[in-house]
N, C-alpha and C. Protein backbone atom coordinates (compact mmCIF):
# COMPACT_ATOMS: atom_id res chain seq x y z
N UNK A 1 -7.62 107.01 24.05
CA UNK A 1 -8.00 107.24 22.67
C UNK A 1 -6.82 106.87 21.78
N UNK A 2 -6.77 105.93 20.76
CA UNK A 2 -5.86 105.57 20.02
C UNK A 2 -5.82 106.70 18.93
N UNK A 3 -4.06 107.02 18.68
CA UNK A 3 -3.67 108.26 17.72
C UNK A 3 -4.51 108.04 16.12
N UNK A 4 -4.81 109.37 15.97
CA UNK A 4 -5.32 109.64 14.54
C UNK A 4 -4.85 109.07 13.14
N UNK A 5 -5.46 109.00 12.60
CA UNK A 5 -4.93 108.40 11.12
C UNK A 5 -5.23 109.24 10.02
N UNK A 6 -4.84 110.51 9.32
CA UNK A 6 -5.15 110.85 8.28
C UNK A 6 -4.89 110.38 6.89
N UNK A 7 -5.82 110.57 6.20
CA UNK A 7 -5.62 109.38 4.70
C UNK A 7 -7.17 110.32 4.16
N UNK A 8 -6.49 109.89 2.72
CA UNK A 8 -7.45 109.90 1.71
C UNK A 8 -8.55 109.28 1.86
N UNK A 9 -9.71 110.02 1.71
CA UNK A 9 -11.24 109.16 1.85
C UNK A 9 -11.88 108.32 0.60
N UNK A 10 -12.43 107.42 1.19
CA UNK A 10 -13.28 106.63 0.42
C UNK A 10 -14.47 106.33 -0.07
N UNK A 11 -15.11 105.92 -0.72
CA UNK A 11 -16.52 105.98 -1.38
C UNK A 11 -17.31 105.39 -0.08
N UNK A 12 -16.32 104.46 1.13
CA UNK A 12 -16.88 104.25 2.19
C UNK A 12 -17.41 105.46 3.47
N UNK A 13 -16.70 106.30 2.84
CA UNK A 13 -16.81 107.37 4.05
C UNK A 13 -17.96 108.05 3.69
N UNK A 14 -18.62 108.27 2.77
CA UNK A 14 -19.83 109.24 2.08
C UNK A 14 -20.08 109.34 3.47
N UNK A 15 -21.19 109.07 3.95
CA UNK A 15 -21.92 109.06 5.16
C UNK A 15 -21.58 109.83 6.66
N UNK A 16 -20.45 109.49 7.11
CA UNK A 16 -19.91 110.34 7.66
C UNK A 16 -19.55 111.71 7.18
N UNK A 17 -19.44 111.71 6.10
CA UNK A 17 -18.39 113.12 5.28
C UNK A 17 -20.25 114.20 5.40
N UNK A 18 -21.50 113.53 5.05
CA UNK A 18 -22.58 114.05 4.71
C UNK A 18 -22.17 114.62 6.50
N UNK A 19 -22.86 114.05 7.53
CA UNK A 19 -22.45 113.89 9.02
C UNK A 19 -21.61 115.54 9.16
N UNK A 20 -20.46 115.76 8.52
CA UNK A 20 -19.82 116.57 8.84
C UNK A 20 -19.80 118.27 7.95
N UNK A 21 -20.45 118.13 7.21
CA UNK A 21 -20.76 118.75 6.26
C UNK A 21 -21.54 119.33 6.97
N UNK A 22 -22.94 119.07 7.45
CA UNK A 22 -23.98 119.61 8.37
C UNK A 22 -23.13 120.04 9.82
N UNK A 23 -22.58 119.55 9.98
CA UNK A 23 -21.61 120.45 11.22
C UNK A 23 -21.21 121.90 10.26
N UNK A 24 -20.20 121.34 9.46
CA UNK A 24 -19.94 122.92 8.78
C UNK A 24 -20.91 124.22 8.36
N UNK A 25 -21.67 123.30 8.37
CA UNK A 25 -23.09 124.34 7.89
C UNK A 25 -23.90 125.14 9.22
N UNK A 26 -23.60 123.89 10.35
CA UNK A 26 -24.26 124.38 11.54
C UNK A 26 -23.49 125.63 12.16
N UNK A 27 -21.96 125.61 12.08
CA UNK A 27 -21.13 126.33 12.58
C UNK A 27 -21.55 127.66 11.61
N UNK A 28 -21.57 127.69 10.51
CA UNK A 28 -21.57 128.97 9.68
C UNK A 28 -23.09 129.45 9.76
N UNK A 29 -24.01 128.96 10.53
CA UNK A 29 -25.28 129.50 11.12
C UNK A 29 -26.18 129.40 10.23
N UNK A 30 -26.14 128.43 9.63
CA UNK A 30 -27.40 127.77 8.65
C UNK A 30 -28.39 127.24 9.55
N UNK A 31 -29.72 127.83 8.70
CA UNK A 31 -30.76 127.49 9.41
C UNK A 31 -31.41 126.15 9.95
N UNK A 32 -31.10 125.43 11.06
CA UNK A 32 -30.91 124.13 11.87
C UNK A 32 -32.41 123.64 11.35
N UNK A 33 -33.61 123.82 10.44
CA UNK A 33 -34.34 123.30 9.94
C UNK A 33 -34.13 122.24 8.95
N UNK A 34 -33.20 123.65 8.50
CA UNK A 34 -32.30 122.92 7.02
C UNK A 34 -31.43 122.20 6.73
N UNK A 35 -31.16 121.79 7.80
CA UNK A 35 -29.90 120.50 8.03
C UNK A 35 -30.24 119.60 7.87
N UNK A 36 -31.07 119.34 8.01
CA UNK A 36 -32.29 118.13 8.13
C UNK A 36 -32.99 117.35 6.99
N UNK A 37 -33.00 118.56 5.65
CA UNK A 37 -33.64 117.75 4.60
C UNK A 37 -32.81 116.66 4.15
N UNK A 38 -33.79 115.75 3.68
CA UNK A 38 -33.18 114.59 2.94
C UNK A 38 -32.55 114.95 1.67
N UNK A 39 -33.40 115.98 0.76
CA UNK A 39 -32.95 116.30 -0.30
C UNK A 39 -30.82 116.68 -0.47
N UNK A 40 -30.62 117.79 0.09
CA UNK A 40 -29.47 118.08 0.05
C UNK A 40 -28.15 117.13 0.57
N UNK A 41 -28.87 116.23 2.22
CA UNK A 41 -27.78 115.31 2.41
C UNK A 41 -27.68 114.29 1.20
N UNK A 42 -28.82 113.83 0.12
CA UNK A 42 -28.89 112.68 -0.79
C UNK A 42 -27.80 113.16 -1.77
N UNK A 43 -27.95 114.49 -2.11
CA UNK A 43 -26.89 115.25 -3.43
C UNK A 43 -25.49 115.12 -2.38
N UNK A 44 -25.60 115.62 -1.27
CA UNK A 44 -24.23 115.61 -1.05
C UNK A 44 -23.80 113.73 -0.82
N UNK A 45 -24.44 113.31 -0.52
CA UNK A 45 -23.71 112.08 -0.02
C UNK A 45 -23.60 110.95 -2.12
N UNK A 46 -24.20 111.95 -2.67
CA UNK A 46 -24.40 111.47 -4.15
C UNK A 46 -22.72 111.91 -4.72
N UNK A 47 -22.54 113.31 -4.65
CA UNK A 47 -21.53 113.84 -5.07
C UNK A 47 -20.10 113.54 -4.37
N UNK A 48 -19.81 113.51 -2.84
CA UNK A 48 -19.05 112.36 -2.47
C UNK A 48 -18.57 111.21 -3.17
N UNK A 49 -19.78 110.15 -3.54
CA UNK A 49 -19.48 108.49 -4.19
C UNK A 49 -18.89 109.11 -4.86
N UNK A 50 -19.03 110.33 -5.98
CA UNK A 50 -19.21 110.36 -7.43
C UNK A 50 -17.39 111.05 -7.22
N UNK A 51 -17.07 112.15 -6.54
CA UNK A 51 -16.12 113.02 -6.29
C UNK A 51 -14.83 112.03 -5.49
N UNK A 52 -14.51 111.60 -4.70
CA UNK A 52 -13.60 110.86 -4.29
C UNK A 52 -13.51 110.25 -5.11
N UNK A 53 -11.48 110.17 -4.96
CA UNK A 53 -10.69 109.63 -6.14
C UNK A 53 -11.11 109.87 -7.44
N UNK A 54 -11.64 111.12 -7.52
CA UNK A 54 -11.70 111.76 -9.25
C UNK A 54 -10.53 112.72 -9.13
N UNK A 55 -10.41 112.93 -10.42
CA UNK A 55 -9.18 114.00 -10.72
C UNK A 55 -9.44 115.53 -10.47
N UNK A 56 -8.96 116.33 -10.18
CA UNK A 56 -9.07 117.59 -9.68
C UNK A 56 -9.60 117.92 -7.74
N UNK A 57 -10.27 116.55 -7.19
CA UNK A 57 -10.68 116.16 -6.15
C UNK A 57 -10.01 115.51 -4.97
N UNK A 58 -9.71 116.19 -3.76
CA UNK A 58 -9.06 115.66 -2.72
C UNK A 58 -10.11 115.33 -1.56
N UNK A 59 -10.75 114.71 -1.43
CA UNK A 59 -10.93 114.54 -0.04
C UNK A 59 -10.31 113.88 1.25
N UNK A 60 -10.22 114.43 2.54
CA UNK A 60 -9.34 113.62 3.60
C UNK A 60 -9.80 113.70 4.68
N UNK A 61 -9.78 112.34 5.39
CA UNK A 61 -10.31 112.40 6.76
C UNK A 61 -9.37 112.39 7.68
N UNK A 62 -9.80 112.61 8.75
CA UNK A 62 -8.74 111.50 10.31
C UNK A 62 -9.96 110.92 10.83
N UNK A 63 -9.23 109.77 11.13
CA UNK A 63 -10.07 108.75 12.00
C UNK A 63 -9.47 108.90 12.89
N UNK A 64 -10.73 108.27 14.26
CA UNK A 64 -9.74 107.95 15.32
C UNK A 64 -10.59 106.89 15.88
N UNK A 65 -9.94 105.47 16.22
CA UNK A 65 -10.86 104.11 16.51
C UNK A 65 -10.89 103.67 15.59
N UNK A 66 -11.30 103.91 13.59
CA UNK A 66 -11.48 103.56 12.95
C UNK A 66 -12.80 104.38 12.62
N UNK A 67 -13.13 105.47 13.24
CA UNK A 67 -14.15 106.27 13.14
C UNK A 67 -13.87 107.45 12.41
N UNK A 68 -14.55 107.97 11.34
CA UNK A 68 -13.83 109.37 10.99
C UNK A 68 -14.33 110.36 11.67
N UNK A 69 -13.87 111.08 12.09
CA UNK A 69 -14.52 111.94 12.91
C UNK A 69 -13.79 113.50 12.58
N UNK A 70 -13.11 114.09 11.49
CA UNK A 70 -12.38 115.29 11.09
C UNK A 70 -12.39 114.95 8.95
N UNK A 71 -12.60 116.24 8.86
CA UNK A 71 -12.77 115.88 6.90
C UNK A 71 -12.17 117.35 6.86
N UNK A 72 -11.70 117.54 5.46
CA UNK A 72 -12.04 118.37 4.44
C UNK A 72 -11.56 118.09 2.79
N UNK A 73 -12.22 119.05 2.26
CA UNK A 73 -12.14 118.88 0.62
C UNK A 73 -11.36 119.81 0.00
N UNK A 74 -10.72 119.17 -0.81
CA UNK A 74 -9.93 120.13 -1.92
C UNK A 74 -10.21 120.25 -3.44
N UNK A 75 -10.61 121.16 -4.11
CA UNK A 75 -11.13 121.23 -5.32
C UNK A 75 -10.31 122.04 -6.21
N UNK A 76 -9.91 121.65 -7.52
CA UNK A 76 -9.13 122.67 -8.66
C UNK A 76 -10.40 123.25 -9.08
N UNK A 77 -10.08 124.50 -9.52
CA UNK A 77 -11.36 125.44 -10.47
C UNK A 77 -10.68 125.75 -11.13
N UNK A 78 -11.57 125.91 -12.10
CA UNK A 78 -10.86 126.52 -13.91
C UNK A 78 -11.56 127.87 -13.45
N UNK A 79 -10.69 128.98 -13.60
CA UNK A 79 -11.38 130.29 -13.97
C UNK A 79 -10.59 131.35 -15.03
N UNK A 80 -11.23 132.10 -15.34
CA UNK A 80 -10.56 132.89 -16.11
C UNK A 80 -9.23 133.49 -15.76
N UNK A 81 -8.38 133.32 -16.62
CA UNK A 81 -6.80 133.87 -15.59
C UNK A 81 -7.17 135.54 -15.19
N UNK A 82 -6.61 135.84 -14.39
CA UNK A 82 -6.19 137.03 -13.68
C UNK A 82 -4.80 137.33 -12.87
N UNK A 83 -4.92 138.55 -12.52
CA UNK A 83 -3.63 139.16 -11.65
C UNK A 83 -3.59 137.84 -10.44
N UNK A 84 -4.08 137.44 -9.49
CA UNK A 84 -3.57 136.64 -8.54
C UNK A 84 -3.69 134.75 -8.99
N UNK A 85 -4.44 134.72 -10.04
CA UNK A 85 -4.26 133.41 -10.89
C UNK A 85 -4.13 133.39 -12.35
N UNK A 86 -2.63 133.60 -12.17
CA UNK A 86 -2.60 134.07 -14.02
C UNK A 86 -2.91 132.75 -14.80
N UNK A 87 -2.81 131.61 -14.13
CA UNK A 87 -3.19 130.65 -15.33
C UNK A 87 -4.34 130.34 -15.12
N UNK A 88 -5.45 130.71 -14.32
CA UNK A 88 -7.05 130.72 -13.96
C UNK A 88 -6.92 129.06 -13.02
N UNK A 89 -6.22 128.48 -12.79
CA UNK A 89 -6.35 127.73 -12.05
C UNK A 89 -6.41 127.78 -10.68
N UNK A 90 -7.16 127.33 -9.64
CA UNK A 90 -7.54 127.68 -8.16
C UNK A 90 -7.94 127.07 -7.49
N UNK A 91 -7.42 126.49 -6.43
CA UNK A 91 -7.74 125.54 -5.34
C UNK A 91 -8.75 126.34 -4.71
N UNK A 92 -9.80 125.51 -4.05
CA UNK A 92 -10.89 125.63 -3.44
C UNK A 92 -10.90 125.03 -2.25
N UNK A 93 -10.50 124.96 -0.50
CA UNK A 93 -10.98 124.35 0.09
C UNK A 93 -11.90 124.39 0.74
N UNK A 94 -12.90 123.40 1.62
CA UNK A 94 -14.31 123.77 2.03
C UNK A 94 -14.48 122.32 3.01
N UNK A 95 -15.67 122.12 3.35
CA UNK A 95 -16.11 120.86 3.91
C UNK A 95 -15.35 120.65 5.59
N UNK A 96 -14.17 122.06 5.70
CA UNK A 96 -13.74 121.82 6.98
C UNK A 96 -14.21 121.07 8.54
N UNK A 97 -14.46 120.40 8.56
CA UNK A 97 -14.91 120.32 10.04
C UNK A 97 -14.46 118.91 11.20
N UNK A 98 -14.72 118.62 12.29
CA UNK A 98 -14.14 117.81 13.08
C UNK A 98 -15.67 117.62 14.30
N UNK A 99 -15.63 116.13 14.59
CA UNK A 99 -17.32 115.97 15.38
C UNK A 99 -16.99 116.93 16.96
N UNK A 100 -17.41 117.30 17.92
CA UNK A 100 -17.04 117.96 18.66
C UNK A 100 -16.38 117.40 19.89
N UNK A 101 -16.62 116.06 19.96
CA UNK A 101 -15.99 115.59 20.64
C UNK A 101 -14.04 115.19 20.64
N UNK A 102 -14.23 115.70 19.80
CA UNK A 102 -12.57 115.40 18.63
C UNK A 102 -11.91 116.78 18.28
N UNK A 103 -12.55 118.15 18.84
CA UNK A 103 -11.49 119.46 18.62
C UNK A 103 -11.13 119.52 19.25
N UNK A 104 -10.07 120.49 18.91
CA UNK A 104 -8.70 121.02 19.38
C UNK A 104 -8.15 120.06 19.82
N UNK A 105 -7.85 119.01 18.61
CA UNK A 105 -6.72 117.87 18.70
C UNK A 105 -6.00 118.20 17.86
N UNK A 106 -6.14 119.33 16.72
CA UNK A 106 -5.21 119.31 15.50
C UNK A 106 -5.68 118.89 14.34
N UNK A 107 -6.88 117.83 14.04
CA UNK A 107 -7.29 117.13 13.12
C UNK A 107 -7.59 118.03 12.12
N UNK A 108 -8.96 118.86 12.07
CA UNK A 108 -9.00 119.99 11.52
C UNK A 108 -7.38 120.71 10.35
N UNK A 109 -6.79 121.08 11.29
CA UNK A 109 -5.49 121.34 10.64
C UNK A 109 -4.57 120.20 9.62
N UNK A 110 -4.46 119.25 9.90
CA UNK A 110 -3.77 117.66 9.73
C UNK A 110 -4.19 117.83 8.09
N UNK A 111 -5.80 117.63 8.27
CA UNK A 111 -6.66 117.34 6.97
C UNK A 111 -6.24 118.47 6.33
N UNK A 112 -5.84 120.06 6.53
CA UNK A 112 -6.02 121.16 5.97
C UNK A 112 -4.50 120.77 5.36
N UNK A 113 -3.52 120.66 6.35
CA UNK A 113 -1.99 120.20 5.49
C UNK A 113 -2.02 119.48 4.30
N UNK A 114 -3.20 118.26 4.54
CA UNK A 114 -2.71 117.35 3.74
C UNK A 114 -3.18 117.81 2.14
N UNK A 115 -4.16 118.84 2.54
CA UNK A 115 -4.88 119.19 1.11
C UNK A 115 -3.56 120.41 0.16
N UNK A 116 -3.21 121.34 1.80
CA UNK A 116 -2.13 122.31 1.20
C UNK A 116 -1.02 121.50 0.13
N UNK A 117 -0.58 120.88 1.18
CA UNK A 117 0.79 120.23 0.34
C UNK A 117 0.23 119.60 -0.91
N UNK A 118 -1.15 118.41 -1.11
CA UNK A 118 -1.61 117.90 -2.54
C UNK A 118 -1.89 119.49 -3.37
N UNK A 119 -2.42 120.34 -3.22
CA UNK A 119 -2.02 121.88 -3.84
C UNK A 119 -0.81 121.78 -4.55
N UNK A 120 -0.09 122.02 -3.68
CA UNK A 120 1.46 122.57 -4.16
C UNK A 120 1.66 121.54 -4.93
N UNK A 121 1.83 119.95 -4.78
CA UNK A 121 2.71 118.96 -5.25
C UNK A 121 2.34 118.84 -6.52
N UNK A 122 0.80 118.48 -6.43
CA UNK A 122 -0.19 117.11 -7.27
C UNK A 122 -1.21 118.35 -8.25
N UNK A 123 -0.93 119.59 -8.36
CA UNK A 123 -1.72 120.66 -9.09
C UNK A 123 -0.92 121.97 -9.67
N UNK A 124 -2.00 122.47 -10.70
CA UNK A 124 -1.27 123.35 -10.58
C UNK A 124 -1.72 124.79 -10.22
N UNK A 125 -2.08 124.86 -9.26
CA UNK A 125 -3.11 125.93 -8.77
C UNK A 125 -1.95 127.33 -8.34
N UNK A 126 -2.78 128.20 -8.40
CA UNK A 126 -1.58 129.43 -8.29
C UNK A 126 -2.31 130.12 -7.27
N UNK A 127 -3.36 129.85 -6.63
CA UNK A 127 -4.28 130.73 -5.47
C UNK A 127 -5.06 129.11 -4.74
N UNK A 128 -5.16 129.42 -3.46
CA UNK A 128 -6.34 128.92 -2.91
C UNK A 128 -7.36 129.51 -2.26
N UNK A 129 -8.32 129.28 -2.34
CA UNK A 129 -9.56 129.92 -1.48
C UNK A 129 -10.46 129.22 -0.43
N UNK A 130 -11.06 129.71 0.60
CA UNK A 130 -11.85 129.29 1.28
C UNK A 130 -12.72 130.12 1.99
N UNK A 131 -13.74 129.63 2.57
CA UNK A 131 -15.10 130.91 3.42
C UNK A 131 -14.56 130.22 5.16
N UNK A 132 -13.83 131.10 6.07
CA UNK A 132 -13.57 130.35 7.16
C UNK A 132 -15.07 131.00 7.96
N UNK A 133 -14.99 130.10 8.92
CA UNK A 133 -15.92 131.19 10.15
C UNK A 133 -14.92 131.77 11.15
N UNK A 134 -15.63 132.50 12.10
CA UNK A 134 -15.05 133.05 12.89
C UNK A 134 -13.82 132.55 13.90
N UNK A 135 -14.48 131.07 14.37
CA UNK A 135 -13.85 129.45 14.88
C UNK A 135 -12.87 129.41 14.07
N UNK A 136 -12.67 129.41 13.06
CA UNK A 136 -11.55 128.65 11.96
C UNK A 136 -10.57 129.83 11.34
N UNK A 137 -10.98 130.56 11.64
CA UNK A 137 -9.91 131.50 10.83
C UNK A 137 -8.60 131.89 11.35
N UNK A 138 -8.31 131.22 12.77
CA UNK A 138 -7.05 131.19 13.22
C UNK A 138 -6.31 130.19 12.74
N UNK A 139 -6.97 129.02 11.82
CA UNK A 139 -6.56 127.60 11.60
C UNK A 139 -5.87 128.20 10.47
N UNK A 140 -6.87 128.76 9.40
CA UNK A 140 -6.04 129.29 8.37
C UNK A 140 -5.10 130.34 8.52
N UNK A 141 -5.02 131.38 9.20
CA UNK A 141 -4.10 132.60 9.34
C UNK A 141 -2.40 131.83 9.46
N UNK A 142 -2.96 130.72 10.40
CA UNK A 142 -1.47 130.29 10.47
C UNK A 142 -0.70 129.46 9.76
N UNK A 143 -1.87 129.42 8.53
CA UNK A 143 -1.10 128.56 7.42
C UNK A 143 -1.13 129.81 6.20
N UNK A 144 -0.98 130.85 6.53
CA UNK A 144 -0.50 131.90 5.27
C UNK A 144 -1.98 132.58 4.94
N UNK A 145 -2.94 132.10 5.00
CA UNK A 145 -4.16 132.75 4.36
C UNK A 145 -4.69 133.91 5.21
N UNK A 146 -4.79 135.01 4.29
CA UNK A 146 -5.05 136.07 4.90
C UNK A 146 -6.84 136.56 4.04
N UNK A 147 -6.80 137.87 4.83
CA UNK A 147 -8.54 137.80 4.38
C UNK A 147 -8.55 139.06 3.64
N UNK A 148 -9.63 138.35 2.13
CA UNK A 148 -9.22 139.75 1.25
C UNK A 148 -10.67 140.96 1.29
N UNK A 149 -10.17 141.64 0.71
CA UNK A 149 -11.47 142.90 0.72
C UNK A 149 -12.77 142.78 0.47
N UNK A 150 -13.07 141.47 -0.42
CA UNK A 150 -14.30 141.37 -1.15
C UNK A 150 -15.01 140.67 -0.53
N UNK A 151 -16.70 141.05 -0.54
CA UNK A 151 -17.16 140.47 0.80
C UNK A 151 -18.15 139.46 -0.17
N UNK A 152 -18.19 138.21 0.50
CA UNK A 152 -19.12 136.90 -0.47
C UNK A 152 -20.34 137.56 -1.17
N UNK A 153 -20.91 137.07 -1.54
CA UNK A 153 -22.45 137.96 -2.29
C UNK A 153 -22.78 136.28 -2.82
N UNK A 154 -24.41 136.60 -2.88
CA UNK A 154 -24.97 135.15 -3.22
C UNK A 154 -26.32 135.58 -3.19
N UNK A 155 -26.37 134.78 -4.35
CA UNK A 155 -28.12 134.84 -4.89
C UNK A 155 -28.80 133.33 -5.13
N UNK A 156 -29.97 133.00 -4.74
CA UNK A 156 -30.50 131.75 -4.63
C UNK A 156 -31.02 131.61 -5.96
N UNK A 157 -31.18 130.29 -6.55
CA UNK A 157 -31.74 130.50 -7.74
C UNK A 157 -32.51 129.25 -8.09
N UNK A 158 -33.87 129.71 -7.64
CA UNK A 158 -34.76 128.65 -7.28
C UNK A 158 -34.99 127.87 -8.49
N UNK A 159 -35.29 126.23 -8.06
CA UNK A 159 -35.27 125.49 -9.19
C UNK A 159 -36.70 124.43 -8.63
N UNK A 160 -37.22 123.83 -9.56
CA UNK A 160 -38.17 122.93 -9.34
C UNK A 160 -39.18 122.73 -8.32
């Protein structure tokens, strides 16, 4: 297997990035019906073109062959300042995942560095956040993120 390549993704990668996205979803126990619609992969593989190389937006893969096969995303949020983001600014990461034939190589992590450090350098975010699963939350623990009290809450809000 020729060594990994992590780098910034491209409007070429949509497709794969959709590909891995439904892994992330599969791992966090989304209903395997729902992986499937066309509707949601079209928005995500829409918002990809549209999101890579925009401002506030990191996405990063590793390839390996020339295949991507490991992603994740980094997002700034504007929120209202508070005690742990006094200037309301807040990194978001998400989209974690790696094809299964390709874990526990590190990739996963690689992509997670490369978003930490664009954090720190290239923003000005004063918090980051993420939803790990059970699988992943050793990835983050050992990069400083610890798990806070408040438990997710979510309401659907049917449209059309």
């Amino acid at each position: 297997m020729s060594a990994p390549t992590v780098r910034e993704a491209t409007r070429a990668d949509a497709d794969a990035l959709v590909v891995l996205r439904a892994l992330m979803f599969e791992a966090m126990g989304t209903d395997p019906a729902s992986l499937a619609d066309p509707v949601w992969r079209a928005g995500a593989r829409d918002w990809f073109l549209d999101a890579v190389g925009s401002a506030g937006v990191r996405v990063v893969v590793a390839e390996v062959a020339g295949a991507v096969v490991s992603a994740a995303v980094g997002e700034v949020t504007a929120l209202v300042p508070g005690p742990s983001a006094p200037n309301g600014s807040v990194g978001l990461v998400s989209n974690v995942a790696t094809l299964p034939a390709h874990r526990g190589l590190g990739l996963a992590a690689a992509c997670t560095d490369d978003l930490l450090t664009w954090f720190a350098e290239r923003t000005d975010v004063t918090r980051v956040d993420l939803f790990a699963t059970e699988a992943g939350a050793r990835l983050y623990a050992r990069r400083g993120f610890v798990t806070v009290g408040q438990p997710a809450m979510r309401l659907v809000v049917p449209r059309g």
